[in-house]
PDB file of N, CA and C in Angstrom:
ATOM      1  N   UNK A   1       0.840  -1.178   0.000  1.00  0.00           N
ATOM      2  CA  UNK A   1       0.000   0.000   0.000  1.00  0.00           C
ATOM      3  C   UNK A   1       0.886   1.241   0.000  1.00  0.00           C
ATOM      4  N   UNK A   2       0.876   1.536  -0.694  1.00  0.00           N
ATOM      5  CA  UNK A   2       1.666   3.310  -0.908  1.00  0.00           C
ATOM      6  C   UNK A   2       1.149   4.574   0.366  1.00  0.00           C
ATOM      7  N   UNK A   3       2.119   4.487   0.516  1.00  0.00           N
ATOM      8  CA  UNK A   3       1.831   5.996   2.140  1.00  0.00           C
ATOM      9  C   UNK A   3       1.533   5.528   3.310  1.00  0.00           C
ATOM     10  N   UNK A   4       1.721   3.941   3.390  1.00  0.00           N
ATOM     11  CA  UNK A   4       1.017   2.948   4.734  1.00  0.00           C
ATOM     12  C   UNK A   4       1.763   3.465   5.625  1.00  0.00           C
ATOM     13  N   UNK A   5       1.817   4.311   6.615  1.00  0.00           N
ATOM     14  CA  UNK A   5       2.596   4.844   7.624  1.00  0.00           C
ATOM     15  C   UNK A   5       3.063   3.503   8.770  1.00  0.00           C
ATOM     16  N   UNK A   6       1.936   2.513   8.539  1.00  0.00           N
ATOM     17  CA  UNK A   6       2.377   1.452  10.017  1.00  0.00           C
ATOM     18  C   UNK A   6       3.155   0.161   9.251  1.00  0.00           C
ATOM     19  N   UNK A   7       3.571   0.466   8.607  1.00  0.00           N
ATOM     20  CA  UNK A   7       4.103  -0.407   7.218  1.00  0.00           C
ATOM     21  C   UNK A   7       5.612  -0.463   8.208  1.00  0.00           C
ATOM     22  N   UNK A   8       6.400   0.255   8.092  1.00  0.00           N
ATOM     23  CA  UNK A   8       7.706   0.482   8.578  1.00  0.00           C
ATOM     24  C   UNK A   8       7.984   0.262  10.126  1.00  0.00           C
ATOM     25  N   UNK A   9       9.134   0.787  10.623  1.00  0.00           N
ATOM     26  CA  UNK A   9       9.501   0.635  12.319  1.00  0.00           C
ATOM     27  C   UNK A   9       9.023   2.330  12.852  1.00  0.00           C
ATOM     28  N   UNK A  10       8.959   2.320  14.168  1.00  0.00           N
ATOM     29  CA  UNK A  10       8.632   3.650  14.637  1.00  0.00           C
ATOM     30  C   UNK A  10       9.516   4.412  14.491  1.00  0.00           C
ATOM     31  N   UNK A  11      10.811   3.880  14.777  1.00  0.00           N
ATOM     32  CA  UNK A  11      11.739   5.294  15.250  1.00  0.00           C
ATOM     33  C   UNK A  11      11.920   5.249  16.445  1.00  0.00           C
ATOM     34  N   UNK A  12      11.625   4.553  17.425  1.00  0.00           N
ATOM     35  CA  UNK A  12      11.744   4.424  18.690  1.00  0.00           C
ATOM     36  C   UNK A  12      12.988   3.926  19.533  1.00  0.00           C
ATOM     37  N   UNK A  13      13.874   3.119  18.499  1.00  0.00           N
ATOM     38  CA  UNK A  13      15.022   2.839  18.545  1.00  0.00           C
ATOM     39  C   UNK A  13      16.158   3.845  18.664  1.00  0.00           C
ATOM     40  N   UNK A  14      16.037   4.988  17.661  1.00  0.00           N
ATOM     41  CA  UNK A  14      16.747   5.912  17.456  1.00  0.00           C
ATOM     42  C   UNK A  14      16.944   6.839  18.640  1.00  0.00           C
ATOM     43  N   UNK A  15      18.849   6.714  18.573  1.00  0.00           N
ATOM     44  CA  UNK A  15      19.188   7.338  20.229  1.00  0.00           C
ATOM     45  C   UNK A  15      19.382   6.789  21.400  1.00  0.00           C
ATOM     46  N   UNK A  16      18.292   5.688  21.394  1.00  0.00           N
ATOM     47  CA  UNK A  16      18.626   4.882  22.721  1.00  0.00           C
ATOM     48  C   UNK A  16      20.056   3.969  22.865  1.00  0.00           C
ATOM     49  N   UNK A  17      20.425   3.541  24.142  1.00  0.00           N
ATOM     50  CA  UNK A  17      22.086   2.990  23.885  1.00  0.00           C
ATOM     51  C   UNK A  17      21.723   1.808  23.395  1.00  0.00           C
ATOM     52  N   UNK A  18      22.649   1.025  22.183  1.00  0.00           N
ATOM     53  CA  UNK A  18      22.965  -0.268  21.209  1.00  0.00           C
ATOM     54  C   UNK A  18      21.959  -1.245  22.281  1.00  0.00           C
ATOM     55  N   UNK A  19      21.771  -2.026  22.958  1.00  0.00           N
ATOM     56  CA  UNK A  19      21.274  -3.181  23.823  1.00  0.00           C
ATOM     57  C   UNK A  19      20.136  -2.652  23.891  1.00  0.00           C
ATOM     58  N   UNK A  20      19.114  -1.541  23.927  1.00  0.00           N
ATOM     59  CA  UNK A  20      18.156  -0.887  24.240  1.00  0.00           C
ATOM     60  C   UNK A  20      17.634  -1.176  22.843  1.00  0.00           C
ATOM     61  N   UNK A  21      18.068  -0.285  21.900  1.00  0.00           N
ATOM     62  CA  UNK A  21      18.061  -0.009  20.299  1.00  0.00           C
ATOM     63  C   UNK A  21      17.252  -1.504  19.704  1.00  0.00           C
ATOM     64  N   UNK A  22      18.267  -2.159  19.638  1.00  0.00           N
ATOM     65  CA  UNK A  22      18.285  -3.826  19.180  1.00  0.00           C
ATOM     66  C   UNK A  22      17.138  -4.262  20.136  1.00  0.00           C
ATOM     67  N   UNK A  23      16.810  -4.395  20.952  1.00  0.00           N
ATOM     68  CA  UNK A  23      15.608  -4.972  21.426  1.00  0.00           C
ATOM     69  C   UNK A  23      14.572  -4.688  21.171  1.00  0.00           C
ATOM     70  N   UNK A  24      14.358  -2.902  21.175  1.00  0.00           N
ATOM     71  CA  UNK A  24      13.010  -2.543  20.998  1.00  0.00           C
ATOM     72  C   UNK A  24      12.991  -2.865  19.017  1.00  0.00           C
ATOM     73  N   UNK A  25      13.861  -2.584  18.579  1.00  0.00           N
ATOM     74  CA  UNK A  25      13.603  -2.825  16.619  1.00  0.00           C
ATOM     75  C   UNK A  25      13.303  -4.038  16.904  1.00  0.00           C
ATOM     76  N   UNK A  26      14.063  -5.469  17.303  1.00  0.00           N
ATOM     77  CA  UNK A  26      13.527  -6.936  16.743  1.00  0.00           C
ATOM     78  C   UNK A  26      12.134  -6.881  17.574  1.00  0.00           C
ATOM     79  N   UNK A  27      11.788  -6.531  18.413  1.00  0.00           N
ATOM     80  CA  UNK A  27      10.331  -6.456  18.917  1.00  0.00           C
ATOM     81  C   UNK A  27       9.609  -5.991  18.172  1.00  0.00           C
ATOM     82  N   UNK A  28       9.731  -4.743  17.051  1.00  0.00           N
ATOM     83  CA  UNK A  28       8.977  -4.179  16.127  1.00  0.00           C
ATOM     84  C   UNK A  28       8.986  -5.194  15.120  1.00  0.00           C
ATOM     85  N   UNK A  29      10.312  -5.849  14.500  1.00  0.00           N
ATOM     86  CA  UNK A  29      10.151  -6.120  13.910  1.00  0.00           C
ATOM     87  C   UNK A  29       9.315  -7.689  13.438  1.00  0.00           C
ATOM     88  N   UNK A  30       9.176  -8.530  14.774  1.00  0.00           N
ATOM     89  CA  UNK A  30       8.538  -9.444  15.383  1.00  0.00           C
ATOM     90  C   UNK A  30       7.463  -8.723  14.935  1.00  0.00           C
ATOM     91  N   UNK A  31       6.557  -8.088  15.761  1.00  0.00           N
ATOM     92  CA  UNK A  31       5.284  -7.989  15.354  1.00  0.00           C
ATOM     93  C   UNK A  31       4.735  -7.459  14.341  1.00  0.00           C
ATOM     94  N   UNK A  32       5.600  -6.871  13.330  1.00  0.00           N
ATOM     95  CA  UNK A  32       5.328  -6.321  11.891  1.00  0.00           C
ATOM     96  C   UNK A  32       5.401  -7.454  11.283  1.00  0.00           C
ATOM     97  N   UNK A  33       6.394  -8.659  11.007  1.00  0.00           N
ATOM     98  CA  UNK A  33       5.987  -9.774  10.443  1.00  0.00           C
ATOM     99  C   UNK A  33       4.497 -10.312  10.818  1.00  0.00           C
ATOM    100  N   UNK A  34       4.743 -10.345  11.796  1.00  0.00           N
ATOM    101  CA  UNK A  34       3.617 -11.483  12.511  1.00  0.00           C
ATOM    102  C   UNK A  34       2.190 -10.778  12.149  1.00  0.00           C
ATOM    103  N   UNK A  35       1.985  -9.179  11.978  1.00  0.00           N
ATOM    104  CA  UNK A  35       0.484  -8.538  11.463  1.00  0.00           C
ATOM    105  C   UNK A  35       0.846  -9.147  10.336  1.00  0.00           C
ATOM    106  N   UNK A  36       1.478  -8.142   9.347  1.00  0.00           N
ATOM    107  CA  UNK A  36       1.736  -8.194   8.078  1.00  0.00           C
ATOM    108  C   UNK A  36       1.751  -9.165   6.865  1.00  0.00           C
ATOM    109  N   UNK A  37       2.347 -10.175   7.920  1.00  0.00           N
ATOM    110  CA  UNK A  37       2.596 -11.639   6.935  1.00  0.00           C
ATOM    111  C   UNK A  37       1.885 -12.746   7.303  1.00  0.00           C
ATOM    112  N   UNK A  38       0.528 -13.207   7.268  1.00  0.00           N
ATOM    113  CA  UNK A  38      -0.073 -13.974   7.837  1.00  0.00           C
ATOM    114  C   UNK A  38       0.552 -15.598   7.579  1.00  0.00           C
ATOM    115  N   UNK A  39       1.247 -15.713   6.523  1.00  0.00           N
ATOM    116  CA  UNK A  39       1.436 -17.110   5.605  1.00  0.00           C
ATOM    117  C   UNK A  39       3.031 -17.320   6.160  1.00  0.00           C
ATOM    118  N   UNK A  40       3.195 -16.290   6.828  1.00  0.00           N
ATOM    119  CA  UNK A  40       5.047 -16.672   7.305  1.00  0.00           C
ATOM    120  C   UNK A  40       4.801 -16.745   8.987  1.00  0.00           C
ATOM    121  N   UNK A  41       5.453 -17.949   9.508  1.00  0.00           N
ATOM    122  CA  UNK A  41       5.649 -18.241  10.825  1.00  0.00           C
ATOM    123  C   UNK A  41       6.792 -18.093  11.087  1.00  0.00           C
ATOM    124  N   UNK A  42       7.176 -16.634  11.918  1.00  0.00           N
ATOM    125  CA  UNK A  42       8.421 -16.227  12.676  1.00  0.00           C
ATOM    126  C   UNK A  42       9.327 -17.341  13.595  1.00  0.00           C
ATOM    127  N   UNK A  43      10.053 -17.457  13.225  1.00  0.00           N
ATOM    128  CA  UNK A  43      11.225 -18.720  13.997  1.00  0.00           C
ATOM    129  C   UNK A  43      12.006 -17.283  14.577  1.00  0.00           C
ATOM    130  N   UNK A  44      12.678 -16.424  14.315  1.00  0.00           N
ATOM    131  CA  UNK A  44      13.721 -15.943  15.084  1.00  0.00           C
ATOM    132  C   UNK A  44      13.929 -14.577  14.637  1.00  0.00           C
ATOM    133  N   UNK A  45      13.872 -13.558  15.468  1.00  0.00           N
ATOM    134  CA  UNK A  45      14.610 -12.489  14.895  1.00  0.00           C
ATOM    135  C   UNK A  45      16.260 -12.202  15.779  1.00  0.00           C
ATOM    136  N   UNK A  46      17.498 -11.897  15.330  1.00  0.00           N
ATOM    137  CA  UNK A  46      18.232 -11.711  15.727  1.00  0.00           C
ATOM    138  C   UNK A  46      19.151 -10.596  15.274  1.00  0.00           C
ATOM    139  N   UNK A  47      20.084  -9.860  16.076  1.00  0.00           N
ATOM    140  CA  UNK A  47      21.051  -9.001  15.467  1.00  0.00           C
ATOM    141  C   UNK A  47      21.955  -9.739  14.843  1.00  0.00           C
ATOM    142  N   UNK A  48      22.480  -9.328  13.616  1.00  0.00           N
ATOM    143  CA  UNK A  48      23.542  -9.923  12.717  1.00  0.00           C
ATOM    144  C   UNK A  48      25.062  -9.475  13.363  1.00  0.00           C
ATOM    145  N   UNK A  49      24.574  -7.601  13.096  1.00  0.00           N
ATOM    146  CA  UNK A  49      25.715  -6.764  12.382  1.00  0.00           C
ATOM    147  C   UNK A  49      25.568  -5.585  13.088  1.00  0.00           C
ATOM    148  N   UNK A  50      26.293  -4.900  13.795  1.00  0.00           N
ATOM    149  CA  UNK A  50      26.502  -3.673  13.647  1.00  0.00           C
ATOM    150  C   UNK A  50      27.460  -2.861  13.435  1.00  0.00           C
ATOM    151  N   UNK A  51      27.193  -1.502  12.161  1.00  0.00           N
ATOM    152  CA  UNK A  51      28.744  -1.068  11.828  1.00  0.00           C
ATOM    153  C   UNK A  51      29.137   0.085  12.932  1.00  0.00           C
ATOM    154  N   UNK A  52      30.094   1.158  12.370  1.00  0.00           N
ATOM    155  CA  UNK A  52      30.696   1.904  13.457  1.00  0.00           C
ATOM    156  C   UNK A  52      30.019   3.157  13.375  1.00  0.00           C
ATOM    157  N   UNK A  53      28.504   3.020  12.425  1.00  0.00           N
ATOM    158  CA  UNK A  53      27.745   4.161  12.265  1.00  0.00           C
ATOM    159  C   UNK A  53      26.397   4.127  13.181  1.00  0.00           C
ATOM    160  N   UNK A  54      26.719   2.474  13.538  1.00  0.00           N
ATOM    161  CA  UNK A  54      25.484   2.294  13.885  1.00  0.00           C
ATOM    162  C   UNK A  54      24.427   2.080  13.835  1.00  0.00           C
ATOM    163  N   UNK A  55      24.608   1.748  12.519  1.00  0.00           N
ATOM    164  CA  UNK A  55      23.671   1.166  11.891  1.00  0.00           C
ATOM    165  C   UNK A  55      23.408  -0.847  11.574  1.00  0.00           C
ATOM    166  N   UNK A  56      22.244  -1.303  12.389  1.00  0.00           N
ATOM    167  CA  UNK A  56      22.056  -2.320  13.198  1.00  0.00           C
ATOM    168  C   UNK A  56      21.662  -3.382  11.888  1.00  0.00           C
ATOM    169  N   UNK A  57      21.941  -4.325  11.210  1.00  0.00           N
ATOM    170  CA  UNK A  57      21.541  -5.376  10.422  1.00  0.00           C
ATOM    171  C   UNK A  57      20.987  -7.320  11.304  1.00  0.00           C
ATOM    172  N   UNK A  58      19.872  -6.963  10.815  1.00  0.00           N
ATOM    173  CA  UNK A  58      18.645  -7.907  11.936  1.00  0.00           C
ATOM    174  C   UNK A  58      18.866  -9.216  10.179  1.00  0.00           C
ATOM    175  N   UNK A  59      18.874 -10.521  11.049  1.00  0.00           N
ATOM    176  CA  UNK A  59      18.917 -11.704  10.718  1.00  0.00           C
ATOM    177  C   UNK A  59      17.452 -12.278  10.604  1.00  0.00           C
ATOM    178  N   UNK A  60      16.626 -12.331   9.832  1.00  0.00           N
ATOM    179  CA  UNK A  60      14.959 -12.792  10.166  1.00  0.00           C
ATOM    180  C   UNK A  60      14.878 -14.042   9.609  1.00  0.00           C
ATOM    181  N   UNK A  61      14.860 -14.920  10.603  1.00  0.00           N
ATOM    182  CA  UNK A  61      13.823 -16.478   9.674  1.00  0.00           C
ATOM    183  C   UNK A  61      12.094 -16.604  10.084  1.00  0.00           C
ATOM    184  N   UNK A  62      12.180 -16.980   8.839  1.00  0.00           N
ATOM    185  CA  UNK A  62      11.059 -17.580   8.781  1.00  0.00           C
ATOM    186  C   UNK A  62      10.144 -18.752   8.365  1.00  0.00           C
ATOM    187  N   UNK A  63       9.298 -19.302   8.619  1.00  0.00           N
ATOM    188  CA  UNK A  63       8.926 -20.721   8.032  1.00  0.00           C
ATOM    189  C   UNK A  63       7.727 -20.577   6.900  1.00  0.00           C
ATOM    190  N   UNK A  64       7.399 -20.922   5.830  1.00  0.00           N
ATOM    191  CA  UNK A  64       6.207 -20.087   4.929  1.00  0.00           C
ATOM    192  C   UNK A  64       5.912 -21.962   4.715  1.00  0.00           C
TER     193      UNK A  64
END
């Protein structure tokens, strides 16, 4: 859907310290699969990666 504002993550992550950050995104991102994707069953979200910008790369499986 074009302009879906609840489509994406809040922003709620942003700023808080790295261990804070990473919890509250895979929590978003947990339950944005889980609305969003009715036909995919979430096995795991995890942190991969993070670079020295800080910018956080999340590992997602799933079972379809």
């Amino acid at each position: 859907m074009a302009y879906d504002r609840t489509l994406g993550l809040s922003g709620d992550f942003i700023d808080k310290p790295l261990d804070q950050a990473i919890a509250i995104a895979a929590a978003e991102l947990s339950d944005l699969i889980t609305q969003r994707e009715p036909r995919a069953s979430l096995i795991e979200v995890q942190s991969a990666s993070t670079d020295e910008d800080g910018n956080i790369q999340f590992k997602v499986v799933v079972e379809i």
